[in-house]
PDB file of N, CA and C in Angstrom:
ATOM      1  N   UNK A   1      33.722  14.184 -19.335  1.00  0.00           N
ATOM      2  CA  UNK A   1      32.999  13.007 -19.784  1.00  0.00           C
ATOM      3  C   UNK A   1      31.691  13.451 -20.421  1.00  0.00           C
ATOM      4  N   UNK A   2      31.380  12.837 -21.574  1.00  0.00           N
ATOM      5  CA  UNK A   2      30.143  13.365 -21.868  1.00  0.00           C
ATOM      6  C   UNK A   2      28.916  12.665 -21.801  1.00  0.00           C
ATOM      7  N   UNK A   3      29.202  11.264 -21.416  1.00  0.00           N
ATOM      8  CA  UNK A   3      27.609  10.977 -20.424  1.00  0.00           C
ATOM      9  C   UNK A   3      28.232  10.100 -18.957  1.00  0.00           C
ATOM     10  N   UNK A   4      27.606   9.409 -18.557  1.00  0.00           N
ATOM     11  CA  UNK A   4      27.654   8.790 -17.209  1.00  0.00           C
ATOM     12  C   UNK A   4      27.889   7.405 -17.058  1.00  0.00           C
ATOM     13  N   UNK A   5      28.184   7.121 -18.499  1.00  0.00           N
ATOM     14  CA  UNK A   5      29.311   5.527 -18.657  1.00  0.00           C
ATOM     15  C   UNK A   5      29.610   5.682 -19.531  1.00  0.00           C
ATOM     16  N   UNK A   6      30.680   6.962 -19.763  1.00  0.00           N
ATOM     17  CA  UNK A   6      31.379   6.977 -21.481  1.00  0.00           C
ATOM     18  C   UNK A   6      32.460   6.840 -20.943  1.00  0.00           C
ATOM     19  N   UNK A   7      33.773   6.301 -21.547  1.00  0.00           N
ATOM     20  CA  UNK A   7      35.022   6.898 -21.291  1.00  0.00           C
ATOM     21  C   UNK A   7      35.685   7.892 -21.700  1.00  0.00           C
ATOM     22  N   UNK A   8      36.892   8.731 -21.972  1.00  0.00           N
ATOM     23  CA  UNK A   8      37.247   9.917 -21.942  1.00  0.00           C
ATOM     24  C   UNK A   8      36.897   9.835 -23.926  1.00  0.00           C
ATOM     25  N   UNK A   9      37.028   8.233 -24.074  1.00  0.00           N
ATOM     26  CA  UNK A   9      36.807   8.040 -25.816  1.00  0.00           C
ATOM     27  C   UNK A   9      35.272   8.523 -26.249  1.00  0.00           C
ATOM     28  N   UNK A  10      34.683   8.314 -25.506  1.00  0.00           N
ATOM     29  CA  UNK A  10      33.305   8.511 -26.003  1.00  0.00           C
ATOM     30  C   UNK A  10      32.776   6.838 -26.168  1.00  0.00           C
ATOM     31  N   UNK A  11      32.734   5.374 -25.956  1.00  0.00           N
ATOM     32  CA  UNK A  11      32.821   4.573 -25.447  1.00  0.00           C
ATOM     33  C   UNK A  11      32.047   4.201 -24.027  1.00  0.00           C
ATOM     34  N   UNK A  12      31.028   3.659 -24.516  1.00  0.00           N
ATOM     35  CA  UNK A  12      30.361   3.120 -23.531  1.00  0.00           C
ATOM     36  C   UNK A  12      31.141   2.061 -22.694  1.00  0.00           C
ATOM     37  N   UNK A  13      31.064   2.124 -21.071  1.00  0.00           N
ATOM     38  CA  UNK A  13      32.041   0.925 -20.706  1.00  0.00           C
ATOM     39  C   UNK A  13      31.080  -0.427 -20.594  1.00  0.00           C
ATOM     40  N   UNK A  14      31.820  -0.983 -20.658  1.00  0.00           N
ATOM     41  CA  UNK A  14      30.516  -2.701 -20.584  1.00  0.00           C
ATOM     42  C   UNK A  14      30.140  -3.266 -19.598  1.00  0.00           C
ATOM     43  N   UNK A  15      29.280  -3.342 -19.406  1.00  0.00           N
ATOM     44  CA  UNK A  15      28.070  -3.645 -18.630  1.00  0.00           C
ATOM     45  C   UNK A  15      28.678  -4.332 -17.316  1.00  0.00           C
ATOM     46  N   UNK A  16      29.411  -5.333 -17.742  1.00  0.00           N
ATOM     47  CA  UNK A  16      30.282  -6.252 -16.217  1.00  0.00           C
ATOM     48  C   UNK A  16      30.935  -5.797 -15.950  1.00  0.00           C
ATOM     49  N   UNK A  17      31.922  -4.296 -16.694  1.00  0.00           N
ATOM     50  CA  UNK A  17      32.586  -3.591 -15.449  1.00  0.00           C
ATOM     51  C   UNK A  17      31.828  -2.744 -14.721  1.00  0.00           C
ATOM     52  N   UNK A  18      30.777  -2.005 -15.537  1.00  0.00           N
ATOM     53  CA  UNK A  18      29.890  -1.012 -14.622  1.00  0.00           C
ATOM     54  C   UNK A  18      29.355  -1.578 -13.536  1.00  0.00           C
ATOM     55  N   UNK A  19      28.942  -3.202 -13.486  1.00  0.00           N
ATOM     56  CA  UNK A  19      28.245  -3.642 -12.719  1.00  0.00           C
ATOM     57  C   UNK A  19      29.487  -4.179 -11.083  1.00  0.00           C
ATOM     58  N   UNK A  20      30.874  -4.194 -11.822  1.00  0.00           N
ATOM     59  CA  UNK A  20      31.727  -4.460 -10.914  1.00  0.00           C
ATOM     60  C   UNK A  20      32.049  -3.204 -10.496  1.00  0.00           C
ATOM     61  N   UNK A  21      32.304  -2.086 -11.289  1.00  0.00           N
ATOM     62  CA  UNK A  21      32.419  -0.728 -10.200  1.00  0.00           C
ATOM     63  C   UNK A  21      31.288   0.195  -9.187  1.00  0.00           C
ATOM     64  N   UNK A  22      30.206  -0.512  -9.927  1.00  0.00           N
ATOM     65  CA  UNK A  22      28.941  -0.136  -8.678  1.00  0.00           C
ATOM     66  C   UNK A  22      28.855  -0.852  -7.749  1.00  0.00           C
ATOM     67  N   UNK A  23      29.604  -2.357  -7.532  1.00  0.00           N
ATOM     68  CA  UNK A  23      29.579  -3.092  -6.511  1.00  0.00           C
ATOM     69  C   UNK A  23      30.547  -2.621  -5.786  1.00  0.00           C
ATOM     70  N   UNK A  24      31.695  -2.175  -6.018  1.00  0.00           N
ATOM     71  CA  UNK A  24      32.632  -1.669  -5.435  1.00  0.00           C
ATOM     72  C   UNK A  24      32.466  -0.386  -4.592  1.00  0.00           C
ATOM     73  N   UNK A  25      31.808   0.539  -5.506  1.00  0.00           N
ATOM     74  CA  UNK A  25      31.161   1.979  -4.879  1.00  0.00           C
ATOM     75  C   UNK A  25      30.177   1.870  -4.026  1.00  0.00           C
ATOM     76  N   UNK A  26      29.291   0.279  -3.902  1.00  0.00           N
ATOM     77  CA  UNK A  26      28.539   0.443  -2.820  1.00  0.00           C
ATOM     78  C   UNK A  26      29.282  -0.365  -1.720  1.00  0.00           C
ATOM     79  N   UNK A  27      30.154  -0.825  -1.815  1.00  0.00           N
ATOM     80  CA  UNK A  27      30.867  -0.767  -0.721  1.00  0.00           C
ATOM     81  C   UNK A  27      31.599  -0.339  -0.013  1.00  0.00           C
ATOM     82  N   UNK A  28      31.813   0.444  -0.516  1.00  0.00           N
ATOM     83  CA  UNK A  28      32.998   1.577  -0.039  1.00  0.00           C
ATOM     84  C   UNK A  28      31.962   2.420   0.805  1.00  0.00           C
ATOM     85  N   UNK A  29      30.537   2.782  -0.251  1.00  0.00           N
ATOM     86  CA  UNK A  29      29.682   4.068   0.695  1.00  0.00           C
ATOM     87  C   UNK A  29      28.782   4.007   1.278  1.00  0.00           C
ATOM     88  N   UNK A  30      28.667   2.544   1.772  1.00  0.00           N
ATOM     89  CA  UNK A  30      27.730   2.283   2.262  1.00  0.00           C
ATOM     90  C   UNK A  30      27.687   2.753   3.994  1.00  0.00           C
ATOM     91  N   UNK A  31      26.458   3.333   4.366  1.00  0.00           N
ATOM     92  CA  UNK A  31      25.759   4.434   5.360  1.00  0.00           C
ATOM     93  C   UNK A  31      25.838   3.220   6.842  1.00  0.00           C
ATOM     94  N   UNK A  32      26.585   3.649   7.520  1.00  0.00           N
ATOM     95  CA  UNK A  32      26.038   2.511   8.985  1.00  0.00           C
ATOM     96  C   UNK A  32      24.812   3.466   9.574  1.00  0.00           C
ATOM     97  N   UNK A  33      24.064   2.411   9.768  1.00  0.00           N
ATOM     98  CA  UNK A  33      22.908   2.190  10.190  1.00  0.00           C
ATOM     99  C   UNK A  33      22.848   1.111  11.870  1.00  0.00           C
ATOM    100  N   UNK A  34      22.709   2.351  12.740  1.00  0.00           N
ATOM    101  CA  UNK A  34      22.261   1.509  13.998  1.00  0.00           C
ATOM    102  C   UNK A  34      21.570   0.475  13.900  1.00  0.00           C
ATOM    103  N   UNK A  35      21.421  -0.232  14.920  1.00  0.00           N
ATOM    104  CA  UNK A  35      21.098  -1.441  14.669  1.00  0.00           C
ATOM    105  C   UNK A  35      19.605  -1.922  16.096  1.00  0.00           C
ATOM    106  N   UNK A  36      18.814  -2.305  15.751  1.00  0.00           N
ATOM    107  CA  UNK A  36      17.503  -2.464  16.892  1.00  0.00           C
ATOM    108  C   UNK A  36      18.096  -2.937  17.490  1.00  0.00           C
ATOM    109  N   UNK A  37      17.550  -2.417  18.828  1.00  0.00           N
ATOM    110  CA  UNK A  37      18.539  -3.129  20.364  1.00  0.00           C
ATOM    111  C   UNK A  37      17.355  -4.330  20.481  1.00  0.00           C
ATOM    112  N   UNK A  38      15.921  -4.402  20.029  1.00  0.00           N
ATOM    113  CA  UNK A  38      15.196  -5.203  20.305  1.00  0.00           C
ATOM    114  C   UNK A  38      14.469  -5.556  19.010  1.00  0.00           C
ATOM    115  N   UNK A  39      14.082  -6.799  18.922  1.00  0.00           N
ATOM    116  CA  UNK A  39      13.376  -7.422  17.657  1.00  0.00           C
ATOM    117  C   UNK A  39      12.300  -6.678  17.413  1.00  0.00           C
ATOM    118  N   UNK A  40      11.928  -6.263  16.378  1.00  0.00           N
ATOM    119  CA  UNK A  40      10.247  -5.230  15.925  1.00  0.00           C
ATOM    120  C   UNK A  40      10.916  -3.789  16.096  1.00  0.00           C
ATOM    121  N   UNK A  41      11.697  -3.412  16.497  1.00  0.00           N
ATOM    122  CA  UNK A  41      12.157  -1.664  16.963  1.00  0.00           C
ATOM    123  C   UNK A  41      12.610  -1.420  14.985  1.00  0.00           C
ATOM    124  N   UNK A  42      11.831   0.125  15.399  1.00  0.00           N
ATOM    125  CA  UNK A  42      12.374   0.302  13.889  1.00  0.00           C
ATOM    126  C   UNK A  42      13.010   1.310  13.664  1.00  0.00           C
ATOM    127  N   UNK A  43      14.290   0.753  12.730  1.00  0.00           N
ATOM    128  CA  UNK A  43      15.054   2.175  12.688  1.00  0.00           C
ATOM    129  C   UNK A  43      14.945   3.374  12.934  1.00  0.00           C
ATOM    130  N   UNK A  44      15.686   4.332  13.585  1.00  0.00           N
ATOM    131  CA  UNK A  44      15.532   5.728  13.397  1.00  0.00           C
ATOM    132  C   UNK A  44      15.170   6.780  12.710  1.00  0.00           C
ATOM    133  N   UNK A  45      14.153   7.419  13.053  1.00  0.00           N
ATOM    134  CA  UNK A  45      13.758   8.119  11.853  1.00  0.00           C
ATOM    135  C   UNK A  45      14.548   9.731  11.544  1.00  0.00           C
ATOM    136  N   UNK A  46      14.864  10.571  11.179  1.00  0.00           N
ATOM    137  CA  UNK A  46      15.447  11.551  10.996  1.00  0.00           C
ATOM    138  C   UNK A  46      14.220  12.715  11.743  1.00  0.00           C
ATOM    139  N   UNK A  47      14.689  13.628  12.425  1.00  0.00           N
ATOM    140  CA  UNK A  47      13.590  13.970  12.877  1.00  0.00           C
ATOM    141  C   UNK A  47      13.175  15.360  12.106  1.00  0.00           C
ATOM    142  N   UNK A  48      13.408  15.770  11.124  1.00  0.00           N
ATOM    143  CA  UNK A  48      13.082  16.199  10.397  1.00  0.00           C
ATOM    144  C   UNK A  48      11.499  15.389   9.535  1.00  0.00           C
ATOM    145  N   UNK A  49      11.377  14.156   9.471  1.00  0.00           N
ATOM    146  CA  UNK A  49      10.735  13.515   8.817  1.00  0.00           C
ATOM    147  C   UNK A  49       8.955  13.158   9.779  1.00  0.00           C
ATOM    148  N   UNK A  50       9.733  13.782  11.325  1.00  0.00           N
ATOM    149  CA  UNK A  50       9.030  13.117  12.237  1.00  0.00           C
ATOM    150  C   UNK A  50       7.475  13.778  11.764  1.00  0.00           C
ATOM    151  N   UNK A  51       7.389  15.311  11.690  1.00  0.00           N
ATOM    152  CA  UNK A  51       6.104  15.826  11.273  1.00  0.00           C
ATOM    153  C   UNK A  51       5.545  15.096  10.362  1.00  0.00           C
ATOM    154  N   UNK A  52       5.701  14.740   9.375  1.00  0.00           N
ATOM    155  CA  UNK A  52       5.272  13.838   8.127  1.00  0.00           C
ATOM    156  C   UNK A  52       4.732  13.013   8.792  1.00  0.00           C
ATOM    157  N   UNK A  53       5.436  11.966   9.344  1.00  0.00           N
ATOM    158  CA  UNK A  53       5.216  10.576   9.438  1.00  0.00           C
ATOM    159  C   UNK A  53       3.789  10.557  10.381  1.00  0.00           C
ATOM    160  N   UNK A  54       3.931  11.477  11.624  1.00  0.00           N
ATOM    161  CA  UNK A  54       2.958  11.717  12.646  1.00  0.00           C
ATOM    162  C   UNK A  54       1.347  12.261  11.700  1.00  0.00           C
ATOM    163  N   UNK A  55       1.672  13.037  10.649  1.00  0.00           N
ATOM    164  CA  UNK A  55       0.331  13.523  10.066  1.00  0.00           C
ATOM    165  C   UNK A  55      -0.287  11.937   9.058  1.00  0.00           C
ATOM    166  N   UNK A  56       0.791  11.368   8.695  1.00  0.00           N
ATOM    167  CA  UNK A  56       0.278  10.313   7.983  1.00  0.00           C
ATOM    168  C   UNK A  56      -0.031   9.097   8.886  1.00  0.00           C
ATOM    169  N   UNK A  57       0.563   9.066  10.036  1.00  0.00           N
ATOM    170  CA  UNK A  57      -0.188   7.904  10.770  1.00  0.00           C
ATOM    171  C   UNK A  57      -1.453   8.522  11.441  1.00  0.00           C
ATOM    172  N   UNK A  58      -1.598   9.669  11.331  1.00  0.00           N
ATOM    173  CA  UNK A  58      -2.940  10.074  12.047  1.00  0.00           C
ATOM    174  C   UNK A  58      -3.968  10.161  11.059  1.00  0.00           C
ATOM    175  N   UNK A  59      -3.505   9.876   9.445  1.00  0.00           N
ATOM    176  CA  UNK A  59      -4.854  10.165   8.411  1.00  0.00           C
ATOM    177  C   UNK A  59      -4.914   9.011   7.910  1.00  0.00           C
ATOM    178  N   UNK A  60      -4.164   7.564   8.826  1.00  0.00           N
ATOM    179  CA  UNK A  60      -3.512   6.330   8.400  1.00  0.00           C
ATOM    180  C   UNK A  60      -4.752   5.974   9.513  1.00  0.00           C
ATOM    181  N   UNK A  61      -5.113   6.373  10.628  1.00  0.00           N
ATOM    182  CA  UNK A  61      -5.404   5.589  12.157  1.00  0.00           C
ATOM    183  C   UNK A  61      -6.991   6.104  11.659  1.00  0.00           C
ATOM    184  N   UNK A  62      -7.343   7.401  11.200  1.00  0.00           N
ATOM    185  CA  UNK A  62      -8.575   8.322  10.623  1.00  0.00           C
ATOM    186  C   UNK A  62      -8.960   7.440   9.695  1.00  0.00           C
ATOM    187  N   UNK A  63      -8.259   6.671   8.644  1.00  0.00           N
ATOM    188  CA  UNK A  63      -9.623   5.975   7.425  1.00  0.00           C
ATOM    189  C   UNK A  63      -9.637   4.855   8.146  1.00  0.00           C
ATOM    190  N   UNK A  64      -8.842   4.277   8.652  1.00  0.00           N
ATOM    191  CA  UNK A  64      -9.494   3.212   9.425  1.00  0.00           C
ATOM    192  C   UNK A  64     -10.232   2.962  10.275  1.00  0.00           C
ATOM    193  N   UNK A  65     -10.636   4.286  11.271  1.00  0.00           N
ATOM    194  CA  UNK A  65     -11.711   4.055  12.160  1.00  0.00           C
ATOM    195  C   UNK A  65     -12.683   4.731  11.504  1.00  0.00           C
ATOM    196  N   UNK A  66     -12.694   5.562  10.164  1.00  0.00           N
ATOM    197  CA  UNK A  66     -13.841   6.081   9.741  1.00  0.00           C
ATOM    198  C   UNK A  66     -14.308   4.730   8.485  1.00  0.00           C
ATOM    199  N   UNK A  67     -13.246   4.243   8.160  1.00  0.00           N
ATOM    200  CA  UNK A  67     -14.006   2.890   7.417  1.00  0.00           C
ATOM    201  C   UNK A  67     -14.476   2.216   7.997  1.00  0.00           C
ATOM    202  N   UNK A  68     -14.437   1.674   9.291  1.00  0.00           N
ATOM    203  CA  UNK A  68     -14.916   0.646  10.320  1.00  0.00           C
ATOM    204  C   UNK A  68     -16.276   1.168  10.602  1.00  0.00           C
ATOM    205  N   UNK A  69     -16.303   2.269  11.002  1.00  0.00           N
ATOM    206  CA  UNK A  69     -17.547   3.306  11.372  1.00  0.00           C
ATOM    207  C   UNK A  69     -18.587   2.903  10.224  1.00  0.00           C
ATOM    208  N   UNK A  70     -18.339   3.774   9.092  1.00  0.00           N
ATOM    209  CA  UNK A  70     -19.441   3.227   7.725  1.00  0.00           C
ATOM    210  C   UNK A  70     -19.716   1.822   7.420  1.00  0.00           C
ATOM    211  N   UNK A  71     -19.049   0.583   7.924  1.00  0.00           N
ATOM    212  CA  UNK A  71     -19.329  -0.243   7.603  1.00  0.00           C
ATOM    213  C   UNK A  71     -20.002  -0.858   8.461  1.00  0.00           C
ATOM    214  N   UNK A  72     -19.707  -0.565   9.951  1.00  0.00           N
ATOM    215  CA  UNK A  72     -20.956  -0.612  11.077  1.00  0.00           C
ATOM    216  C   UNK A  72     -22.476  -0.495  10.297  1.00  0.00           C
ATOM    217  N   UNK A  73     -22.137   1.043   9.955  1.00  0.00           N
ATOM    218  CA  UNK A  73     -23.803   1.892   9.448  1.00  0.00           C
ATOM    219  C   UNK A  73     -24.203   1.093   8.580  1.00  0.00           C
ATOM    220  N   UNK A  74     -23.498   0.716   7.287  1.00  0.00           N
ATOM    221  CA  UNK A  74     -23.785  -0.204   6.078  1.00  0.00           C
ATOM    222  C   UNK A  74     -24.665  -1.448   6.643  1.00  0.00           C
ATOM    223  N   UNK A  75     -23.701  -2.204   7.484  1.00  0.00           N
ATOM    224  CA  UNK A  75     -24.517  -3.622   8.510  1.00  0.00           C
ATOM    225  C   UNK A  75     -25.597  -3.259   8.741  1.00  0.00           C
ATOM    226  N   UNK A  76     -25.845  -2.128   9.408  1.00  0.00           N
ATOM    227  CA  UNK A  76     -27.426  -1.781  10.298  1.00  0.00           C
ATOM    228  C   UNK A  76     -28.442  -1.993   9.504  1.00  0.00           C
ATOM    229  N   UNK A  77     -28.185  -0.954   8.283  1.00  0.00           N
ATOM    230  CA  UNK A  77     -28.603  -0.442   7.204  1.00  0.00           C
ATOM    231  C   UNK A  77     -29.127  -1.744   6.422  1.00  0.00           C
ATOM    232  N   UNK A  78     -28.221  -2.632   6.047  1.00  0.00           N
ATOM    233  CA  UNK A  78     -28.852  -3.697   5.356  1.00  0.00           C
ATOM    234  C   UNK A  78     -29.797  -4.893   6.126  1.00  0.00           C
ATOM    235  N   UNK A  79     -29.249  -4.473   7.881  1.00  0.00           N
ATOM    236  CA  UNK A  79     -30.236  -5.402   8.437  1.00  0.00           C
ATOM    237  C   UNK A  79     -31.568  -4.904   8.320  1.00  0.00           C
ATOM    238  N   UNK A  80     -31.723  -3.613   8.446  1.00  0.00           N
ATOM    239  CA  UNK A  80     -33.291  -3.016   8.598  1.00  0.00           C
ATOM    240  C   UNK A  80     -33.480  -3.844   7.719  1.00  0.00           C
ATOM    241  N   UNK A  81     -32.924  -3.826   6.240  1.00  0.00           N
ATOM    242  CA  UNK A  81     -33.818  -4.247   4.734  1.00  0.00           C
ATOM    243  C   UNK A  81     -33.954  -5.620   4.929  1.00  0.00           C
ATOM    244  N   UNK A  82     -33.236  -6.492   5.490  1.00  0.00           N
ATOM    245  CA  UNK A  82     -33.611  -7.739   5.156  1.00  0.00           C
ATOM    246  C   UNK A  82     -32.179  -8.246   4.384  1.00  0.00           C
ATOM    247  N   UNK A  83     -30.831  -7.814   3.855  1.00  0.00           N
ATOM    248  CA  UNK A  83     -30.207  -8.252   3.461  1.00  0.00           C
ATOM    249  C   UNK A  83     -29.163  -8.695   4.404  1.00  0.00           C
ATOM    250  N   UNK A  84     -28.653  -9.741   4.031  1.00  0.00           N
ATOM    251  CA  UNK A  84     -27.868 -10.225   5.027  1.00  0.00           C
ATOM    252  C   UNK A  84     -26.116 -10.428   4.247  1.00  0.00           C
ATOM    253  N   UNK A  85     -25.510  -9.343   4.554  1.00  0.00           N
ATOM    254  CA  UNK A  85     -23.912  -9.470   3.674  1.00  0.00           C
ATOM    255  C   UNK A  85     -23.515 -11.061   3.979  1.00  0.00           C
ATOM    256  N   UNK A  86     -22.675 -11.461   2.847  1.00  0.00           N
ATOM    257  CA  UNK A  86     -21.823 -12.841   2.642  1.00  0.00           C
ATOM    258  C   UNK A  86     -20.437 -12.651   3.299  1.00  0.00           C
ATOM    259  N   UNK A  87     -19.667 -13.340   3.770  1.00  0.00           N
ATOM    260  CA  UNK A  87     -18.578 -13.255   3.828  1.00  0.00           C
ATOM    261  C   UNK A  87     -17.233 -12.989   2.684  1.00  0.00           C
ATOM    262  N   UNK A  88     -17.708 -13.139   1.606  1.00  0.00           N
ATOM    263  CA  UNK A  88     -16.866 -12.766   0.299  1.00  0.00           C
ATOM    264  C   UNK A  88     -17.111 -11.309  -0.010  1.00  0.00           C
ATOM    265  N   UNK A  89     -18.507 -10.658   0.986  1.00  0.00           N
ATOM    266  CA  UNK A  89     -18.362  -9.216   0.716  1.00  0.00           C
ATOM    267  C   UNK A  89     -19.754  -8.914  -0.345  1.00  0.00           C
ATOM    268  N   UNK A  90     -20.228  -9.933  -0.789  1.00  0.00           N
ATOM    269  CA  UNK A  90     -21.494  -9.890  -1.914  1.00  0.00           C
ATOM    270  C   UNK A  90     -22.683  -9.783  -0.999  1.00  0.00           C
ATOM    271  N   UNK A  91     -23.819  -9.046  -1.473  1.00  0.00           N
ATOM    272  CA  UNK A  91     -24.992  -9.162  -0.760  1.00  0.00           C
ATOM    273  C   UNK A  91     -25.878 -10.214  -0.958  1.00  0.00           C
ATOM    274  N   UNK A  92     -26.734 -10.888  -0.094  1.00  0.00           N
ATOM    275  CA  UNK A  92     -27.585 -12.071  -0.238  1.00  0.00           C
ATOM    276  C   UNK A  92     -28.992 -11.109  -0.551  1.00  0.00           C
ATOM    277  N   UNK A  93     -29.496 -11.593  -1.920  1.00  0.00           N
ATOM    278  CA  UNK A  93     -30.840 -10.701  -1.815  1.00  0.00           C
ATOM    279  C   UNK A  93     -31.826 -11.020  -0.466  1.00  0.00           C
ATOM    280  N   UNK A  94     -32.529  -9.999  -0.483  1.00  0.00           N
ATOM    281  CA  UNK A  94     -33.896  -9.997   0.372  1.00  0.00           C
ATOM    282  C   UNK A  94     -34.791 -10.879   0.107  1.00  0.00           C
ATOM    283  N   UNK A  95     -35.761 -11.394   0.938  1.00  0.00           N
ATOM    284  CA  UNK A  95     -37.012 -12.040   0.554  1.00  0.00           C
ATOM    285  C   UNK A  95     -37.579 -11.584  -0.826  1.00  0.00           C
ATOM    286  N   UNK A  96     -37.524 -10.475  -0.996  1.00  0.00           N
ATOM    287  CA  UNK A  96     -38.583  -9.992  -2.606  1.00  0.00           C
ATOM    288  C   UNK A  96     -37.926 -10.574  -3.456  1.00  0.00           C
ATOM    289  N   UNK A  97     -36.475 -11.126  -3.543  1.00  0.00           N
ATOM    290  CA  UNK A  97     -35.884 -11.531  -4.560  1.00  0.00           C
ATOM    291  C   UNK A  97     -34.701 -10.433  -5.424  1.00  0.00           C
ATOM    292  N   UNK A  98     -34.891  -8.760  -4.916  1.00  0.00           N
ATOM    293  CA  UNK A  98     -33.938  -7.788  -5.019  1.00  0.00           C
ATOM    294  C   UNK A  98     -32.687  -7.930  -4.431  1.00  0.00           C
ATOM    295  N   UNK A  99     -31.877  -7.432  -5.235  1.00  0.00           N
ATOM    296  CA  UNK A  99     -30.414  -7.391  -4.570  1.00  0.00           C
ATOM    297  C   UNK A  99     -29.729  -6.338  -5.252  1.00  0.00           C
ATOM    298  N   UNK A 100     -29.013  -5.246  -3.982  1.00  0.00           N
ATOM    299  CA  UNK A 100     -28.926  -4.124  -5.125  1.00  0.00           C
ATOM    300  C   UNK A 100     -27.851  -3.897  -5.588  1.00  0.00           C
ATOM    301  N   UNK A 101     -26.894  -5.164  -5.200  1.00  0.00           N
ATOM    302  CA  UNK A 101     -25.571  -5.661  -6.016  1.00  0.00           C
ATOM    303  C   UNK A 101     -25.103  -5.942  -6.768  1.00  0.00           C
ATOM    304  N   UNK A 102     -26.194  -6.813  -7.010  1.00  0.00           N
ATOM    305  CA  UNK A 102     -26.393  -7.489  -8.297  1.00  0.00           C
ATOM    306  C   UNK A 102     -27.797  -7.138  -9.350  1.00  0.00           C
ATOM    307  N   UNK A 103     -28.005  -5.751  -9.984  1.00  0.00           N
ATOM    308  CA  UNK A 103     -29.217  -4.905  -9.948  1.00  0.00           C
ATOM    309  C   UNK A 103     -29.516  -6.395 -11.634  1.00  0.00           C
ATOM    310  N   UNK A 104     -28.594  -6.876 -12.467  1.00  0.00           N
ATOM    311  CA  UNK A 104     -29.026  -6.602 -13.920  1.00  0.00           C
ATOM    312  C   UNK A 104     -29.925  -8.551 -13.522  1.00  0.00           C
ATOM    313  N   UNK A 105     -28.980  -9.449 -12.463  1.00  0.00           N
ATOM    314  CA  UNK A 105     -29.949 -10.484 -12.018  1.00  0.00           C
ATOM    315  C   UNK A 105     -30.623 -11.124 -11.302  1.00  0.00           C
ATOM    316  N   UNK A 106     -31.599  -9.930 -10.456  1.00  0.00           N
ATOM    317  CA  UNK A 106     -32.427 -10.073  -9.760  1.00  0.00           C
ATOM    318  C   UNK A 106     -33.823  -9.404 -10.152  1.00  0.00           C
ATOM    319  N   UNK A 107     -34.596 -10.308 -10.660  1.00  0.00           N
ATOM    320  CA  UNK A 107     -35.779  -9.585 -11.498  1.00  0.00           C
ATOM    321  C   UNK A 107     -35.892  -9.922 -12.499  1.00  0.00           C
ATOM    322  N   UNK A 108     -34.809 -10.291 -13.476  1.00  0.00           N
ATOM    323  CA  UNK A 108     -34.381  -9.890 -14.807  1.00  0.00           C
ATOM    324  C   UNK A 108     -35.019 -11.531 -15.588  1.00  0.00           C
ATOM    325  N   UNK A 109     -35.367 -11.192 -16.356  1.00  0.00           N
ATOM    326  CA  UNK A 109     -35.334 -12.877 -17.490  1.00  0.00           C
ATOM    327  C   UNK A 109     -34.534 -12.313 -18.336  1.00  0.00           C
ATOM    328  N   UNK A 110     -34.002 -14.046 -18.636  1.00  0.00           N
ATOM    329  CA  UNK A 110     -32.875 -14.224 -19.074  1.00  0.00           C
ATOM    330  C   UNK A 110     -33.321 -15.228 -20.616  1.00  0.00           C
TER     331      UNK A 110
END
């Protein structure tokens, strides 16, 4: 065959049979897969894969308590100054009228 939907003609086959013989081929090869003895249990992992998964939930569990951490410091940090973060994540300027979020309109004439 000289590509991967020609026929022996050289003939592309059409589209609704390819799509009926891949339905067919995935049924035929399709992989059983145990099944959770309990709701939330998650499939089996290959344990080959297990090293991976263990280094990425540990650099997965690491930015999250080191993001939580800096954003502690950030809070402190803006309480010394007088700024008080918004809930959308924007800073409320300080009494002077600075905000260093928003640097181009605080100060600025317009």
């Amino acid at each position: 065959m000289s590509g991967p939907h020609r026929t022996n003609e050289g003939t592309p086959l059409p589209e609704s049979v390819r799509d009926h013989l891949g339905h067919e081929l995935r049924g035929v090869y399709t992989v059983a897969v145990p099944e959770p003895r309990y709701l939330g249990d998650e499939p089996q992992v290959p344990e080959r894969f297990e090293p991976q998964i263990e280094r990425l939930e540990t650099r997965l569990k690491t930015h999250e308590e080191g993001t939580e951490a800096v954003e502690q410091a950030l809070d402190r940090i803006l309480d010394a100054f007088g700024v008080a973060p918004e809930p959308d994540g924007q800073d409320v300027p300080a009494k002077d009228g600075s905000a260093k979020d928003n640097p181009g309109k605080a100060g600025s004439a317009v």
